[in-house]
Protein backbone atom coordinates (compact mmCIF):
# COMPACT_ATOMS: atom_id res chain seq x y z
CA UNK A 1 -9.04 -22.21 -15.96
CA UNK A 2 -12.35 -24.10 -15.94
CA UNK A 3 -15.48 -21.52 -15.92
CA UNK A 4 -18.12 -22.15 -12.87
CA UNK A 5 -21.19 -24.40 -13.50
CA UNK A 6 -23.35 -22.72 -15.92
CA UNK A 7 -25.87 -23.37 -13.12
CA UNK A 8 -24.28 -20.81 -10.60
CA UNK A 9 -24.49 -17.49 -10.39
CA UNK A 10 -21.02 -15.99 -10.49
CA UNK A 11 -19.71 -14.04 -7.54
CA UNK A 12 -20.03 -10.31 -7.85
CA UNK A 13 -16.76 -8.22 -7.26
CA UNK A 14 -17.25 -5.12 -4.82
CA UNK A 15 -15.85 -2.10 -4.41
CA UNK A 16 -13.49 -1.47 -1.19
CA UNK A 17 -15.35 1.57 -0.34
CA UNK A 18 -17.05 0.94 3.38
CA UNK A 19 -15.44 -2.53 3.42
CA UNK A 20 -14.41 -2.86 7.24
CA UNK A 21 -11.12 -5.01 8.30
CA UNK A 22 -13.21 -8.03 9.48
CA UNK A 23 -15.82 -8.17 6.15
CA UNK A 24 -15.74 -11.84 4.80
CA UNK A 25 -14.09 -10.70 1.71
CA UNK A 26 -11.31 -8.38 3.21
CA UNK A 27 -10.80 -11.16 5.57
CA UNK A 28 -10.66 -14.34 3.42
CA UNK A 29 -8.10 -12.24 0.83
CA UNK A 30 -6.02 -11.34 3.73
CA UNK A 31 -6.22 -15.06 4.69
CA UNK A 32 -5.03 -16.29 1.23
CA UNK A 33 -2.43 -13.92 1.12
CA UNK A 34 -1.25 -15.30 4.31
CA UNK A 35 -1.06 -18.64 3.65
CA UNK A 36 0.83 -17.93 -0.11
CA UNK A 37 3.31 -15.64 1.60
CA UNK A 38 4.33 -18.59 4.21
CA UNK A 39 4.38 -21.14 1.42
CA UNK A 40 7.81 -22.54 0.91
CA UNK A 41 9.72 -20.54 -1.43
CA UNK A 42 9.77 -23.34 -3.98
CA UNK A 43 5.85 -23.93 -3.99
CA UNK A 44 3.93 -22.93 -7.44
CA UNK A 45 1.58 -21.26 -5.20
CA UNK A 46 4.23 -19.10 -3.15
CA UNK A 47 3.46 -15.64 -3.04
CA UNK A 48 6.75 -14.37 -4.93
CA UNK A 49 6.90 -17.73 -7.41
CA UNK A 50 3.09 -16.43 -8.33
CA UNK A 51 4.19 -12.96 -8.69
CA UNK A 52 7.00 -13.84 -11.05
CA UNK A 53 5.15 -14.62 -13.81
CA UNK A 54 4.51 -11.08 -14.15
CA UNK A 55 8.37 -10.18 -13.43
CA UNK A 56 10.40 -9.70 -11.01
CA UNK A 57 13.33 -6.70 -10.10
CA UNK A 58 16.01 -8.23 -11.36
CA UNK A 59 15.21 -9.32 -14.49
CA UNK A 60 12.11 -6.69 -15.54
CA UNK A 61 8.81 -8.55 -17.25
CA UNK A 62 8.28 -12.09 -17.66
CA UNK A 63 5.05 -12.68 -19.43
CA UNK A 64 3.22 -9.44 -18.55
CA UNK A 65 2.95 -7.20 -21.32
CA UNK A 66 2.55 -3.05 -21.09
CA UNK A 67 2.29 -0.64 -23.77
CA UNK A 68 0.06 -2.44 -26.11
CA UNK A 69 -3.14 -4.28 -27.16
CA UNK A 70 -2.79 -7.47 -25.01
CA UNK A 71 -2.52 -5.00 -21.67
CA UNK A 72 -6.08 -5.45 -20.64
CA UNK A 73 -6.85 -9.11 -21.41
CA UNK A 74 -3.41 -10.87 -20.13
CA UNK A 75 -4.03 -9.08 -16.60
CA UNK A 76 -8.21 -9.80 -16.64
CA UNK A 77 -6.58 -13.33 -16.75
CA UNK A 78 -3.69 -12.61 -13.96
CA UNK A 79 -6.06 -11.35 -11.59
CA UNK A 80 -8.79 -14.06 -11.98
CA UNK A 81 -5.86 -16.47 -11.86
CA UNK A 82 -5.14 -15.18 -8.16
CA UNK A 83 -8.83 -14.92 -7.61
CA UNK A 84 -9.62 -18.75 -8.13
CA UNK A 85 -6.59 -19.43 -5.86
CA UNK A 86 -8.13 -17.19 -3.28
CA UNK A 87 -11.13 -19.62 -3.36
CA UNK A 88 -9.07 -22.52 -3.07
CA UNK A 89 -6.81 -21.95 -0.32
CA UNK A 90 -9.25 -20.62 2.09
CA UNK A 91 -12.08 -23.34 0.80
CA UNK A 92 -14.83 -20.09 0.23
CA UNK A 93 -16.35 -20.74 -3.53
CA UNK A 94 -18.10 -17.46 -2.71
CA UNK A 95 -14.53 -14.67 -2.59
CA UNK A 96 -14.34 -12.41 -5.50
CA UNK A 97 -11.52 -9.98 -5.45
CA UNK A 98 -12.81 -7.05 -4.64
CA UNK A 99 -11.60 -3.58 -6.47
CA UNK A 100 -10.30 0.02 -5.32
CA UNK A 101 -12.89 2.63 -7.30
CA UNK A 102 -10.01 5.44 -7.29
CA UNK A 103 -12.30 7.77 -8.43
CA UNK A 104 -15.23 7.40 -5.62
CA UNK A 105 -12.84 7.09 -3.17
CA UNK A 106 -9.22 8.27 -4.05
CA UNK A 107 -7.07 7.75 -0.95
CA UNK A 108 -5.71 3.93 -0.12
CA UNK A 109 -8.06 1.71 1.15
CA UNK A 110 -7.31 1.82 4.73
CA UNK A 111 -7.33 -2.25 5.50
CA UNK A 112 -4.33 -1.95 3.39
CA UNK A 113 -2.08 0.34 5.58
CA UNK A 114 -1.65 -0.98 9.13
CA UNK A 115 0.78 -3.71 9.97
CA UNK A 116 -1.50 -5.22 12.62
CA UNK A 117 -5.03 -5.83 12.25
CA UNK A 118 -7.62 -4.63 15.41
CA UNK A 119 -7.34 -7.63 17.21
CA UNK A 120 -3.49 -8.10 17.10
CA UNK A 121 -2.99 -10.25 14.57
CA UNK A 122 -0.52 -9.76 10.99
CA UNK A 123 -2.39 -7.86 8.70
CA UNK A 124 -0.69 -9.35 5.70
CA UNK A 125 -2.16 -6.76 3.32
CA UNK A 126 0.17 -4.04 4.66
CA UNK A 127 3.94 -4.22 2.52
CA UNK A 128 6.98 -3.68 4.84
CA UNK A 129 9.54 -6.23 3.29
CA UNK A 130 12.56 -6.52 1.63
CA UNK A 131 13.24 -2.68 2.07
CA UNK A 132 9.69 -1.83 0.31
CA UNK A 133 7.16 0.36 1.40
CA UNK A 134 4.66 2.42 0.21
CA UNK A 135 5.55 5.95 0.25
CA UNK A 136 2.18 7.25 -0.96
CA UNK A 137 0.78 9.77 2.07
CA UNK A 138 -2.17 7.15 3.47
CA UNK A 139 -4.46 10.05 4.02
CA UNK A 140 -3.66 12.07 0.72
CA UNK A 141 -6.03 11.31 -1.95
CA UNK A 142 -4.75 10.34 -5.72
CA UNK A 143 -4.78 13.71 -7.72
CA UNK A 144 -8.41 14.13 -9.47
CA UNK A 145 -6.12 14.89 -13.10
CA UNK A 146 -5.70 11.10 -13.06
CA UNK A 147 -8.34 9.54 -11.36
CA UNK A 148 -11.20 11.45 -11.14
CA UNK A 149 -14.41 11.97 -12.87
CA UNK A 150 -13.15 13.73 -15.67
CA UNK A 151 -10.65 11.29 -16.30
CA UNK A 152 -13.03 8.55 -16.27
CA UNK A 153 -15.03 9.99 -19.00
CA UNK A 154 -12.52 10.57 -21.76
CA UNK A 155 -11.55 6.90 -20.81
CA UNK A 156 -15.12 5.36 -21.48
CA UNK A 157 -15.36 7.64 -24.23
CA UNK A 158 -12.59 6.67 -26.02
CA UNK A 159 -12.82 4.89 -29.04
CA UNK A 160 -12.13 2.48 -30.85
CA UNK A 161 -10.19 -0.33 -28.83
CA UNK A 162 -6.91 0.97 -29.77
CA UNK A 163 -7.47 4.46 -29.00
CA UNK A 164 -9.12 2.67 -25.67
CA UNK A 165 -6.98 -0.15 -24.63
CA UNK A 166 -3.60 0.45 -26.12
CA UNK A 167 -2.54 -0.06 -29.64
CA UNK A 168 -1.39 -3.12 -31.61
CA UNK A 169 2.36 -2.77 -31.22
CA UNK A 170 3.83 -1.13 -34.51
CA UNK A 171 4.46 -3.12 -37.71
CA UNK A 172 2.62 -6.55 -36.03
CA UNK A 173 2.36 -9.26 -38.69
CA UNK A 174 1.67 -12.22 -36.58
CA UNK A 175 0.90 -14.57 -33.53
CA UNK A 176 4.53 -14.88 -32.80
CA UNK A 177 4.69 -14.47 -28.79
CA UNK A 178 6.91 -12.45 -28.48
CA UNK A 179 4.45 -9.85 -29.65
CA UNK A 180 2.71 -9.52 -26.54
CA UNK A 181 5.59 -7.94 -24.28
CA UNK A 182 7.26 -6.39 -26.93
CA UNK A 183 5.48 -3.19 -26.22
CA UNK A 184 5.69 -0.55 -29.62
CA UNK A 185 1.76 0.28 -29.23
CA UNK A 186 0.60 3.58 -28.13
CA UNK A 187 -0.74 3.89 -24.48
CA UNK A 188 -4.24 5.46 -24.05
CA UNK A 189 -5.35 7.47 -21.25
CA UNK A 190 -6.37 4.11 -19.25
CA UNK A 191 -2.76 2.66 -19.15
CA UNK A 192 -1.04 5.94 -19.41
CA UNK A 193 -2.86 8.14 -16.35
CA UNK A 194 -4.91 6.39 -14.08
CA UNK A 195 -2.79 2.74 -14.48
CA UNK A 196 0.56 4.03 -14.51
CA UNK A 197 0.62 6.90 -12.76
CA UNK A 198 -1.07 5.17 -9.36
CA UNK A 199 1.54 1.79 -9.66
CA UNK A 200 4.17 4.93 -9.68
CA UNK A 201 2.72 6.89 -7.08
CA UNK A 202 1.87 4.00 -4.30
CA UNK A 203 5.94 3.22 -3.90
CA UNK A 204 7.44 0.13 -3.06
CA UNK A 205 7.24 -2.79 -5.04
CA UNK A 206 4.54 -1.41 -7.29
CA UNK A 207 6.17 0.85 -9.28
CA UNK A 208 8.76 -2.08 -10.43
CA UNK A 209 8.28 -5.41 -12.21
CA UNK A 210 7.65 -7.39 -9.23
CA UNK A 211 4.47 -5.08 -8.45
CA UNK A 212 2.26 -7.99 -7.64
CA UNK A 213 4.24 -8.35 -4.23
CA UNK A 214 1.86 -5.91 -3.17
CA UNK A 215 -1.52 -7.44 -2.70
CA UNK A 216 -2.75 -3.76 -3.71
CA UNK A 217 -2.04 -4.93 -7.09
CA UNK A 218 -4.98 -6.78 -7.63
CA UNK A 219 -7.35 -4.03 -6.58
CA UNK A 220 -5.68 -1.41 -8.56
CA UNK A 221 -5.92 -4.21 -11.24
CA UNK A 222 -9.35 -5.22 -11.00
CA UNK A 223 -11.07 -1.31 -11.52
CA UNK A 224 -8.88 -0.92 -14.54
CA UNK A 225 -10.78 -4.29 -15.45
CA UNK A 226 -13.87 -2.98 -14.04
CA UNK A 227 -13.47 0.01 -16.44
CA UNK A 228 -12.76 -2.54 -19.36
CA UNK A 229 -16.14 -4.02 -18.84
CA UNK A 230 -17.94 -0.70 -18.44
CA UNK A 231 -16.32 0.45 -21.79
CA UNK A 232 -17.71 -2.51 -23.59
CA UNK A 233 -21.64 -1.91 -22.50
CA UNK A 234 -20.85 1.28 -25.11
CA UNK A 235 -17.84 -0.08 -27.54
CA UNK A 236 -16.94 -3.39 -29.17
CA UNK A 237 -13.71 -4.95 -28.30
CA UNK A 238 -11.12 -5.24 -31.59
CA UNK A 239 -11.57 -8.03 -34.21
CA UNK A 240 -8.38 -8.27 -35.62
CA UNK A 241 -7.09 -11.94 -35.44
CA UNK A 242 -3.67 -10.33 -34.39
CA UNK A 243 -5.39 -9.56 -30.90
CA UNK A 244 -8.32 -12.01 -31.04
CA UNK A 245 -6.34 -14.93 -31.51
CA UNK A 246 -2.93 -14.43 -29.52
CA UNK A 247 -2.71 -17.46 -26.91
CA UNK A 248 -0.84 -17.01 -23.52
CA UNK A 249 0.62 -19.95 -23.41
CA UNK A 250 1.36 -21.18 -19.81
CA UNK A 251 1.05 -17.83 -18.66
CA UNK A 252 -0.85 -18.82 -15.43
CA UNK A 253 -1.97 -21.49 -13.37
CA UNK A 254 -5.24 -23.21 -11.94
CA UNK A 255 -5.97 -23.92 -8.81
CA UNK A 256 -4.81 -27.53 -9.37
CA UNK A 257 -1.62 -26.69 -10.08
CA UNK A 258 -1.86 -27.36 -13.98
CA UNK A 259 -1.04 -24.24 -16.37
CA UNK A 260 -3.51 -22.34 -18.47
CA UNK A 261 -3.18 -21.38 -21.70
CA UNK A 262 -6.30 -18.60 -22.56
CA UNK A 263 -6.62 -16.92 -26.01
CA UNK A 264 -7.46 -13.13 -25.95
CA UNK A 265 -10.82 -14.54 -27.07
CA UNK A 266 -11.42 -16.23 -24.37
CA UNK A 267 -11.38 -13.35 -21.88
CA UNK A 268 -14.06 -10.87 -22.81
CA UNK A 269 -17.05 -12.04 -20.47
CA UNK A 270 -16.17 -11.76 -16.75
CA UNK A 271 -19.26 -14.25 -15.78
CA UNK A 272 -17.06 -17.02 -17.94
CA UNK A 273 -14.22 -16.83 -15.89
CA UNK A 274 -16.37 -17.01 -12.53
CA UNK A 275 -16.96 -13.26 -11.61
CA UNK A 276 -19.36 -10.38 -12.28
CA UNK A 277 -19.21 -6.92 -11.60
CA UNK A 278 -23.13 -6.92 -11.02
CA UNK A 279 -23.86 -5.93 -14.50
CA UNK A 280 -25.13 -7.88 -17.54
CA UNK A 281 -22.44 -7.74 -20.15
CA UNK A 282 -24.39 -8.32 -23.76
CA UNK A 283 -23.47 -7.82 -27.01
CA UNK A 284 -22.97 -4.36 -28.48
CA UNK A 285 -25.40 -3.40 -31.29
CA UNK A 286 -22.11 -3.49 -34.71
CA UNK A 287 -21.01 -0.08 -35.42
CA UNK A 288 -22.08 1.39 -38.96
CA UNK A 289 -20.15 1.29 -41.89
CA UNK A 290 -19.27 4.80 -41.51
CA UNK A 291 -17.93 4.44 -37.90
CA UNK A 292 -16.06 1.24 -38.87
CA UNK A 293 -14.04 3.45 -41.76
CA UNK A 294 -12.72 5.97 -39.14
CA UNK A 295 -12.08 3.14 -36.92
CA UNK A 296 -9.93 1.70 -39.10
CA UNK A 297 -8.56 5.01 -40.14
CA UNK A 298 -7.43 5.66 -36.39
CA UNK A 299 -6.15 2.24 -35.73
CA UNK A 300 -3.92 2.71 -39.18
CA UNK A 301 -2.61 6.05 -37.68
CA UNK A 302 -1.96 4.49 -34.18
CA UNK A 303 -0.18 1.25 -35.54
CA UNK A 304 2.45 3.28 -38.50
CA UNK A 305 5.76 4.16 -37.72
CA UNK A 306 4.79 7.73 -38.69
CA UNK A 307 1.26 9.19 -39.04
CA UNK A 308 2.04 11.09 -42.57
CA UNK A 309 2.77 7.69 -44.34
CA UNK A 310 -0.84 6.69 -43.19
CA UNK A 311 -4.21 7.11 -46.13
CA UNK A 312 -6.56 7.59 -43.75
CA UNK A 313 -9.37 8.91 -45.82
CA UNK A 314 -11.26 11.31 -42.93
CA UNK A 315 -8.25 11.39 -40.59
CA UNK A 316 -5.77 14.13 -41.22
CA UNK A 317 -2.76 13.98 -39.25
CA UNK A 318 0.41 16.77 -38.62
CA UNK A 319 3.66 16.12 -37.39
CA UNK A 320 7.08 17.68 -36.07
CA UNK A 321 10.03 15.74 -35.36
CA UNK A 322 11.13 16.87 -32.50
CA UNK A 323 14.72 16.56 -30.75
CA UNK A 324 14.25 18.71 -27.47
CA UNK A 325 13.25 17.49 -23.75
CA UNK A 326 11.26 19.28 -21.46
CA UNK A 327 13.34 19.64 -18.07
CA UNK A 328 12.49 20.81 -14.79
CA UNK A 329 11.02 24.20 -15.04
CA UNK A 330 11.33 24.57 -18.47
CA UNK A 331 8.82 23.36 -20.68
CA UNK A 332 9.01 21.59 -24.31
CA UNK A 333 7.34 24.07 -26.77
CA UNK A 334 5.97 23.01 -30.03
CA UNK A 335 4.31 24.31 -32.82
CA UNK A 336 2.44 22.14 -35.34
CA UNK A 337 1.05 23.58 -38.62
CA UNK A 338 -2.52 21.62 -38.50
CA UNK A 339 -5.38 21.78 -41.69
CA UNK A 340 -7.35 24.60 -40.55
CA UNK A 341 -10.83 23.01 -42.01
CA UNK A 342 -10.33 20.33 -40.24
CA UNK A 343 -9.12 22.02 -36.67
CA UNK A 344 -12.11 24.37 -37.60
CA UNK A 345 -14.65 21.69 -37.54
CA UNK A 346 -13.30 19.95 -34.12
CA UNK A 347 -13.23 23.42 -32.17
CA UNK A 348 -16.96 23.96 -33.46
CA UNK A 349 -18.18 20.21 -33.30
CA UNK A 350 -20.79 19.69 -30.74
CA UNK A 351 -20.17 18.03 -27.29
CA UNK A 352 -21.05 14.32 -27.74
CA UNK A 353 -22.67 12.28 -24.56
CA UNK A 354 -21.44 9.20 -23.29
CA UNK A 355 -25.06 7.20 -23.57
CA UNK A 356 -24.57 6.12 -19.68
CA UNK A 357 -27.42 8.63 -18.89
CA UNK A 358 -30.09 6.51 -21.31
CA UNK A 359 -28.46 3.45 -21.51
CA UNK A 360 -28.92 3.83 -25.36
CA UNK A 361 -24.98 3.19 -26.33
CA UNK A 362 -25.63 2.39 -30.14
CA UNK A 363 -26.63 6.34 -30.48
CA UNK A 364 -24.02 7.49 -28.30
CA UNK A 365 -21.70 5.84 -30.73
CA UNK A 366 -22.67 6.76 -33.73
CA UNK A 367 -23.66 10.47 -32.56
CA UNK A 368 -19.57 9.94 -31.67
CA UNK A 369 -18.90 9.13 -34.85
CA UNK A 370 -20.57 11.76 -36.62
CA UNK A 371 -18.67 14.57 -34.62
CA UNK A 372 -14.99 15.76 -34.98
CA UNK A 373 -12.45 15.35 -32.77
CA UNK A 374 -7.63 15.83 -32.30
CA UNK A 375 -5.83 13.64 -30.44
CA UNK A 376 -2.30 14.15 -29.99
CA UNK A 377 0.26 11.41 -30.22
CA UNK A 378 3.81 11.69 -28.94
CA UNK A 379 6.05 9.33 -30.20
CA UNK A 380 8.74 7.11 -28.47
CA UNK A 381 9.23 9.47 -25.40
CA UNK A 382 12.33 9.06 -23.34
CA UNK A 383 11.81 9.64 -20.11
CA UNK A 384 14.36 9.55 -17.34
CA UNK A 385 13.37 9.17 -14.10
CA UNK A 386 10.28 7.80 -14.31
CA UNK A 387 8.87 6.45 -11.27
CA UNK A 388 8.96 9.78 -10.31
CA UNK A 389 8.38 11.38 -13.08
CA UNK A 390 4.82 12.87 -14.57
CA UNK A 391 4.26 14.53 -18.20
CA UNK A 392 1.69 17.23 -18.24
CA UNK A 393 0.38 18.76 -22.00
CA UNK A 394 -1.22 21.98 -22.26
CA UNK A 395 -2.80 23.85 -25.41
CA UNK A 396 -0.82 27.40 -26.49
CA UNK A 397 2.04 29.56 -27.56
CA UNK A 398 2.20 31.17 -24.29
CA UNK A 399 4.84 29.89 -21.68
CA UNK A 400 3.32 27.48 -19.21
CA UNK A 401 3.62 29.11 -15.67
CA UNK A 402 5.06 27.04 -12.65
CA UNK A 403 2.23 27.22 -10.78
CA UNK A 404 0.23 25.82 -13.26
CA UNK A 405 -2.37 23.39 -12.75
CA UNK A 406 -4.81 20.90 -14.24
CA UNK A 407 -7.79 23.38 -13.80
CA UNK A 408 -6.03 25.63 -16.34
CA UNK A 409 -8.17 25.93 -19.64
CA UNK A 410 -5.55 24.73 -21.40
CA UNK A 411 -4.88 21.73 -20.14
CA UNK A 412 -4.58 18.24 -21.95
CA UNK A 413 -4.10 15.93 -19.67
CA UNK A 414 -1.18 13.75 -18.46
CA UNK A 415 1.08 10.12 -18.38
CA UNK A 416 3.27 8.66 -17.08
CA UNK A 417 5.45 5.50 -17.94
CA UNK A 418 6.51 2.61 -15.55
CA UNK A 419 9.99 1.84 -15.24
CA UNK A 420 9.92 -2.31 -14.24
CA UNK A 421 13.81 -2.16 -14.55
CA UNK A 422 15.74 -5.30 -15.94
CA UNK A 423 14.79 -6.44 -19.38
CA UNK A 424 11.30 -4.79 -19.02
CA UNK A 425 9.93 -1.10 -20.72
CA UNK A 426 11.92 0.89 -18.17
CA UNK A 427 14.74 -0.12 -19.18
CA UNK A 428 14.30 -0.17 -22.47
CA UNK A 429 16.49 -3.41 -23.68
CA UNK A 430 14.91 -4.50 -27.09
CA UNK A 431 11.64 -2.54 -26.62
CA UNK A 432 11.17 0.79 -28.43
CA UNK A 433 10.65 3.89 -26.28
CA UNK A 434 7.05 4.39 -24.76
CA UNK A 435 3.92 6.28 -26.94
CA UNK A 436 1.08 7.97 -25.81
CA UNK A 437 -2.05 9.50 -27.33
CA UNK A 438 -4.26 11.97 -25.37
CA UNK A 439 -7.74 13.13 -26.71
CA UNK A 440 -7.05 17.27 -27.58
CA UNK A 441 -11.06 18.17 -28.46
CA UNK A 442 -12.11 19.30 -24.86
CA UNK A 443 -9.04 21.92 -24.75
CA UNK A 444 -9.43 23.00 -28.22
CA UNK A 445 -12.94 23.56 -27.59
CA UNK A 446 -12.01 25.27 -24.35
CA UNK A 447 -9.27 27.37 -25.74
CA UNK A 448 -10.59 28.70 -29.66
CA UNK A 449 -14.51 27.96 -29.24
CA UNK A 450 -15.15 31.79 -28.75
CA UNK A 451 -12.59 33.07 -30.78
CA UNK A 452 -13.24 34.29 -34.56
CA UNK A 453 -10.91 32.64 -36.52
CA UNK A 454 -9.31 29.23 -36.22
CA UNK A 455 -5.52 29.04 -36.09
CA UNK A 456 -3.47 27.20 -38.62
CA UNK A 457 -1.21 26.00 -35.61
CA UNK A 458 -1.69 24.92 -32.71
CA UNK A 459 1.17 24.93 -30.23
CA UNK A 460 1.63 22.44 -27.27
CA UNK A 461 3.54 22.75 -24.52
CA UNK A 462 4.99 19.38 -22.61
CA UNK A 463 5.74 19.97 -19.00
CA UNK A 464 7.23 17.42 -16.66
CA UNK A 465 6.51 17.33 -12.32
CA UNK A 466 6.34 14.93 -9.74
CA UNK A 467 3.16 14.20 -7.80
CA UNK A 468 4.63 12.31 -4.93
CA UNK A 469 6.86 15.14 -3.86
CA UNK A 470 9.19 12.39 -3.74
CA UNK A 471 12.25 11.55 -5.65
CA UNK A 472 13.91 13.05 -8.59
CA UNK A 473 11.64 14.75 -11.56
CA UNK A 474 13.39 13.81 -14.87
CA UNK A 475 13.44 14.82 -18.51
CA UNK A 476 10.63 13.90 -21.42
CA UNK A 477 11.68 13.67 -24.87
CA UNK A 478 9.39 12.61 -27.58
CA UNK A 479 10.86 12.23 -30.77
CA UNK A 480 8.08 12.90 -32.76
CA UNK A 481 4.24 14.88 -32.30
CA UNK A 482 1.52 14.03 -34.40
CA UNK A 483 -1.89 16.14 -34.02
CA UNK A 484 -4.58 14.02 -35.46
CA UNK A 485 -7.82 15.57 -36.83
CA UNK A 486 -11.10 13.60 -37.19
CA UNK A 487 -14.02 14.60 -39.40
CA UNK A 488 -16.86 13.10 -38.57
């Protein structure tokens, strides 16, 4: 892909919020997916032949990879792929894709849901083919536990990369391509709430493989890369050559037709690839030596088989083996002997800010550093059913009640996995089974902060639901829980 004239100021990408049907940029990306759907079925720049370089139903994933490091970069690249073919077919230099903000404005943007636009004509952003349609209520807003405010915070909080973006996929020793949709890393709350959960949610094609089908795709896709470039005014992207220097080779194509081969390297800066999101990305001030060592630390734990074989000098991890499921009104209990020290010090460590309110993200991130926090990590999870499927976690010994919700103290947070069917995650195939990590330090602080003495245990309980009140809810079993403690 060939970057816009230094000279010119890249387009900025909007939100959808307040965007009427006829606004230039609603209008020209309704255009261009127009003229790609009625492309012949063998053109490169057909509608479905573009979409199947992420996958398609029959055959699960092509190049796109889920459930580890390369998550984030390989679909900034996918989406600006679509957005400099935008430009192209409808001859208007100025179209950047714009993005769905979730969390501002949580139901489906409404230029999306009609199959006719106000003056009779296709609206060729609504999906009614090939027996898919949404099935998400168009007036029902996306549940606050995975998009909302809250959420949004642990995400640009999280730290570092790993924790952020996904994980390095387990045991990687190389550049070997088949690394990047290999999955094995362990999902953060980006990918695992707010990314998979929606796809799943919305219906139709985008809970499968062939999820680019629905032109909602790309504005679901461009806030999680919106978020991506918030989380780097505060946080520094990984530097391990195993991420930095992975090419996609012939993963995508330019407007001309020819393919494009981007390293991960080549995809931090949004203004390079000919789009802004009306803030100046610069480079973060380097972490200290001291955060560096527990960054390390953490990405050690995240990337071993098992958490106990990990020296992690101030990370202290726990584990059970586990080989249970939570069903359908009956929750997974588990107790996990933890150092008490160490849980002592997170339940008592003082809240840290996120450094948006001064703009001073250097302090923010070391004042992170300094405190203590748990994260839990559950361990190739098996879940059946899972486009309808949703994992809640809460803190406690206590049985989780059924009417239990997300604005119960002792509540975690929650994931979900995508099932893309074929050769892809869903089904499994060659990939191992899905992991997730989800930040513990709010609801430990929530749950012990006023009590007297500090448990050695700490007892989770896994709870699975549907929030579609569609479809079948199925079964979630990890096969291992590790509590990880951070001293800061």
């Amino acid at each position: 892909m060939r970057a816009l004239a230094a000279t010119k100021t890249p387009p900025v990408r909007r939100s959808l919020q307040g965007l009427a049907w006829n606004d230039p940029i609603v209008a020209t990306y309704r255009d261009a997916v127009g003229i790609m759907k009625q492309k012949p079925a063998n053109d490169k720049f057909n509608w479905v032949q573009l979409a199947n370089f992420h996958g398609n139903i029959s055959t699960g994933f092509r190049y796109c990879p889920h459930g580890d490091w390369y998550f984030l970069p390989w679909h900034r690249a996918f989406t600006a792929m679509y957005e400099r073919i935008v430009r192209s077919l409808t001859k208007n230099q100025d179209f950047a894709m714009p993005y769905w903000d979730w969390t501002a404005s949580p139901t489906m943007p409404e230029v999306f849901l009609p199959e006719k636009t106000p003056d009779g004509k296709t609206n060729w952003l609504c999906v009614n083919e090939d027996g898919r349609k949404r099935t998400w209520p168009p007036t029902q807003p996306m549940p606050a536990n995975i998009v909302g405010p809250a959420v949004l915070s642990t995400i640009l909080n999280a730290s570092p990369y790993e924790v952020f973006g996904t994980s390095r996929p387990a045991g990687q020793n190389s550049l070997d391509p088949s690394w990047i949709t290999g999955g094995g890393g362990v999902q953060g709350t980006l990918e695992a709430t707010p990314h998979n959960q929606v796809h799943n949610n919305i219906g139709g094609w985008m809970p499968t493989a062939a999820s680019p089908r629905d032109p909602i795709f790309f504005m679901h896709h461009g806030n999680i890369d919106r978020i991506w470039a918030l989380w780097n005014l505060k946080h520094q992207n990984s530097t391990d050559p195993l991420w930095t220097d992975m090419p996609f080779k012939e993963n995508y194509l330019n407007p001309d037709g020819s393919f494009w081969s981007p390293k991960v390297s080549d995809l931090y800066v949004p203004e390079k690839l000919g789009y802004s999101y009306g803030f100046t990305q610069t480079a973060v001030v380097a972490s200290s030596a001291r955060t560096m060592t527990l960054e390390r630390s953490l990405n050690a734990v995240l990337g071993a088989k098992a958490a106990s074989n990990v020296e992690a000098g101030k990370v202290e991890t726990a584990v059970v083996e586990n080989n249970k499921s939570a069903t359908p009104g009956a929750a997974l209990a588990l107790k996990i002997e933890v150092p008490q020290a160490a849980l002592q010090g997170v339940v008592r460590s003082a809240p840290v800010g996120s450094g948006f309110d001064t703009m001073d993200f250097a302090a923010a991130r070391e004042a992170s550093a300094r405190g203590s926090r748990a994260l839990a990590i559950l361990r190739n999870v098996a879940i059946t059913d899972p486009s309808t499927t949703t994992i809640q976690i809460y803190l406690g010994d206590e049985p989780v009640p059924a009417d239990a919700s997300p604005s119960d103290r002792r509540y975690v947070g929650s994931f979900a996995m995508l099932d893309h069917g074929g050769g892809g995650h869903g089904a499994h195939g060659d990939h191992e089974l899905p992991s997730f990590v989800l930040d513990l330090t709010d609801a430990l602080q929530k749950v012990y902060g006023s009590a007297g003495t500090i448990p050695g245990t700490i007892g989770l309980q896994i709870v699975v639901g549907n929030e579609t009140g569609n479809g079948k809810v199925g079964s979630a079993t990890p096969q291992r829980v590790e509590v990880v403690l951070v001293s800061g």
